[in-house]
Protein backbone atom coordinates (compact mmCIF):
# COMPACT_ATOMS: atom_id res chain seq x y z
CA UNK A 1 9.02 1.39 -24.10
CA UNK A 2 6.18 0.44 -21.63
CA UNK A 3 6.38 0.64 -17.82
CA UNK A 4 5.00 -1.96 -16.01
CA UNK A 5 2.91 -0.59 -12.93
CA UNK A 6 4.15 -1.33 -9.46
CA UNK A 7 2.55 -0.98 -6.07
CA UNK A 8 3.37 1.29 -3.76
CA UNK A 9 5.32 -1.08 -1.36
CA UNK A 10 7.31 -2.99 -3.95
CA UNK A 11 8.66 0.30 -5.10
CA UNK A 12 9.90 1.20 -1.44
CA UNK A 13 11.19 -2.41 -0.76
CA UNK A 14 13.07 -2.31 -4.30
CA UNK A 15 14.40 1.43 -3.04
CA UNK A 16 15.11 0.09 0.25
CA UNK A 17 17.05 -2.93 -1.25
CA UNK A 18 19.60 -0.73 -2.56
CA UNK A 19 23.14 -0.64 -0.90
CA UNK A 20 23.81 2.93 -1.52
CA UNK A 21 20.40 3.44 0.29
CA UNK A 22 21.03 1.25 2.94
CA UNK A 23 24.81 2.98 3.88
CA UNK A 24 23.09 5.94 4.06
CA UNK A 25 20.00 4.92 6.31
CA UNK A 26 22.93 3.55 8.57
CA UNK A 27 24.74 6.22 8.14
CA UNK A 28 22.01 8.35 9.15
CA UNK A 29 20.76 6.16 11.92
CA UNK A 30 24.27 6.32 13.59
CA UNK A 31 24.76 10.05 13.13
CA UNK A 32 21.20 10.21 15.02
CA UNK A 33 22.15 7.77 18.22
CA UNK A 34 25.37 9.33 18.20
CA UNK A 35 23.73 13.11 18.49
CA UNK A 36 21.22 11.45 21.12
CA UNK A 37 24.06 9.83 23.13
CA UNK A 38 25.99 13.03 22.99
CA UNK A 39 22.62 15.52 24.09
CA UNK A 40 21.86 12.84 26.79
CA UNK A 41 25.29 13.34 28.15
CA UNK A 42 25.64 16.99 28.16
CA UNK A 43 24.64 18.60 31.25
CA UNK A 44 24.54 21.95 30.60
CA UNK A 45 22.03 21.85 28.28
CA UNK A 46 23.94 23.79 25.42
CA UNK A 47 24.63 20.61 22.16
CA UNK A 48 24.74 21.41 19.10
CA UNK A 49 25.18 17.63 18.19
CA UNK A 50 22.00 17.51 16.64
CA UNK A 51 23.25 19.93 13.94
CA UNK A 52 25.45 16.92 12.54
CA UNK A 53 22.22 14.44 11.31
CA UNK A 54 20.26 17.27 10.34
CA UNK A 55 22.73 18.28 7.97
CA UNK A 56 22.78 14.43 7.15
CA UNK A 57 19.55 14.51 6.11
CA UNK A 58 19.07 18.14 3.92
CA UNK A 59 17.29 19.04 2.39
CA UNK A 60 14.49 17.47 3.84
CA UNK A 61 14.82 18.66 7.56
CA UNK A 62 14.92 22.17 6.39
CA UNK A 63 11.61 21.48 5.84
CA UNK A 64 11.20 19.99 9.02
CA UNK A 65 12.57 22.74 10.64
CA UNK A 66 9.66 24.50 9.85
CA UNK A 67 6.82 22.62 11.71
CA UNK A 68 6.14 22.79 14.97
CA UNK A 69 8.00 20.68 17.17
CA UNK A 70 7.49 20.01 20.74
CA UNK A 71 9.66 21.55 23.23
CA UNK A 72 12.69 18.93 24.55
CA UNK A 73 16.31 17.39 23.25
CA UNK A 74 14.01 14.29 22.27
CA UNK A 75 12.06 16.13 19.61
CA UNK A 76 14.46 16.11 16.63
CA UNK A 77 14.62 12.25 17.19
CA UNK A 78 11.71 11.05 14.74
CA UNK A 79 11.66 13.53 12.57
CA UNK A 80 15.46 12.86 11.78
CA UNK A 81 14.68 9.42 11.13
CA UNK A 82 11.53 10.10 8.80
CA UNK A 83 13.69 12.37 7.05
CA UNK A 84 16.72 9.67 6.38
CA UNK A 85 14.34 6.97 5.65
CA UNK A 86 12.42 9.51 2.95
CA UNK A 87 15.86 10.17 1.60
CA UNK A 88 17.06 6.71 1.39
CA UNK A 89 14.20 5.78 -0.60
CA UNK A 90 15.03 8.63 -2.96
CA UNK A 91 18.73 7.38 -3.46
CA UNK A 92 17.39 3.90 -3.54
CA UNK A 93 14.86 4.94 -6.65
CA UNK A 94 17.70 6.59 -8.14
CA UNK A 95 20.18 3.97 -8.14
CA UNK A 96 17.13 1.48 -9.52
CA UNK A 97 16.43 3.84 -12.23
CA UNK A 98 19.86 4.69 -13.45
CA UNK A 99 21.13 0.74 -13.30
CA UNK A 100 18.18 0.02 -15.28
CA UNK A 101 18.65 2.66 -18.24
CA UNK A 102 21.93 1.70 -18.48
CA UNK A 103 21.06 -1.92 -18.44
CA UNK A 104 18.44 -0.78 -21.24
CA UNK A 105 20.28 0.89 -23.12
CA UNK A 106 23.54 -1.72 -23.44
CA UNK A 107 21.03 -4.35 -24.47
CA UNK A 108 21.85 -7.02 -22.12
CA UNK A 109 18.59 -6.72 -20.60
CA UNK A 110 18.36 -9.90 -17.98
């Protein structure tokens, strides 16, 4: 079995491409505006709505958690979305991967 080599950005668009990967960008992306919305609207200062995306997005923004982040409700904003996009990728390469063993391995290769 050879591999063909890809480049760096046809990998990620092929990951991308994927709709499990996609659902959960959205997914992600929704959770994010909705914890925003939510933080923005709350004036005592006291959400916990951004709890909701970062579990969304484990186990990546544990390790996220760990840098130092500026000071603000606004800070957990790009991270977040770094986080879902890294992880979407991941399910994306997954999906690509497993579709094409089992592709493979059936024999109707196309």
């Amino acid at each position: 079995m050879t591999a063909e080599r890809r480049s760096l950005p046809h990998t990620l668009r092929r990951a991308l491409t994927s709709v499990p990967a996609l659902v959960y960008l959205a997914v992600c992306v929704g959770l994010t505006v909705w914890a925003a919305v939510v933080t923005a609207g709350d004036s005592t200062g006291e959400s916990m709505a951004g709890v909701i995306p970062m579990l969304a997005t484990l186990p990546l923004s544990l390790a996220v958690l760990a840098l130092p982040l500026p000071e603000g409700p606004w800070a957990f904003l790009l991270p977040l979305l770094v986080c879902a996009l890294v992880n979407a990728v991941f399910i994306g390469w997954c999906v690509r991967t497993l579709t094409e063993r089992s592709v493979s391995r059936s024999g109707n290769r196309a």
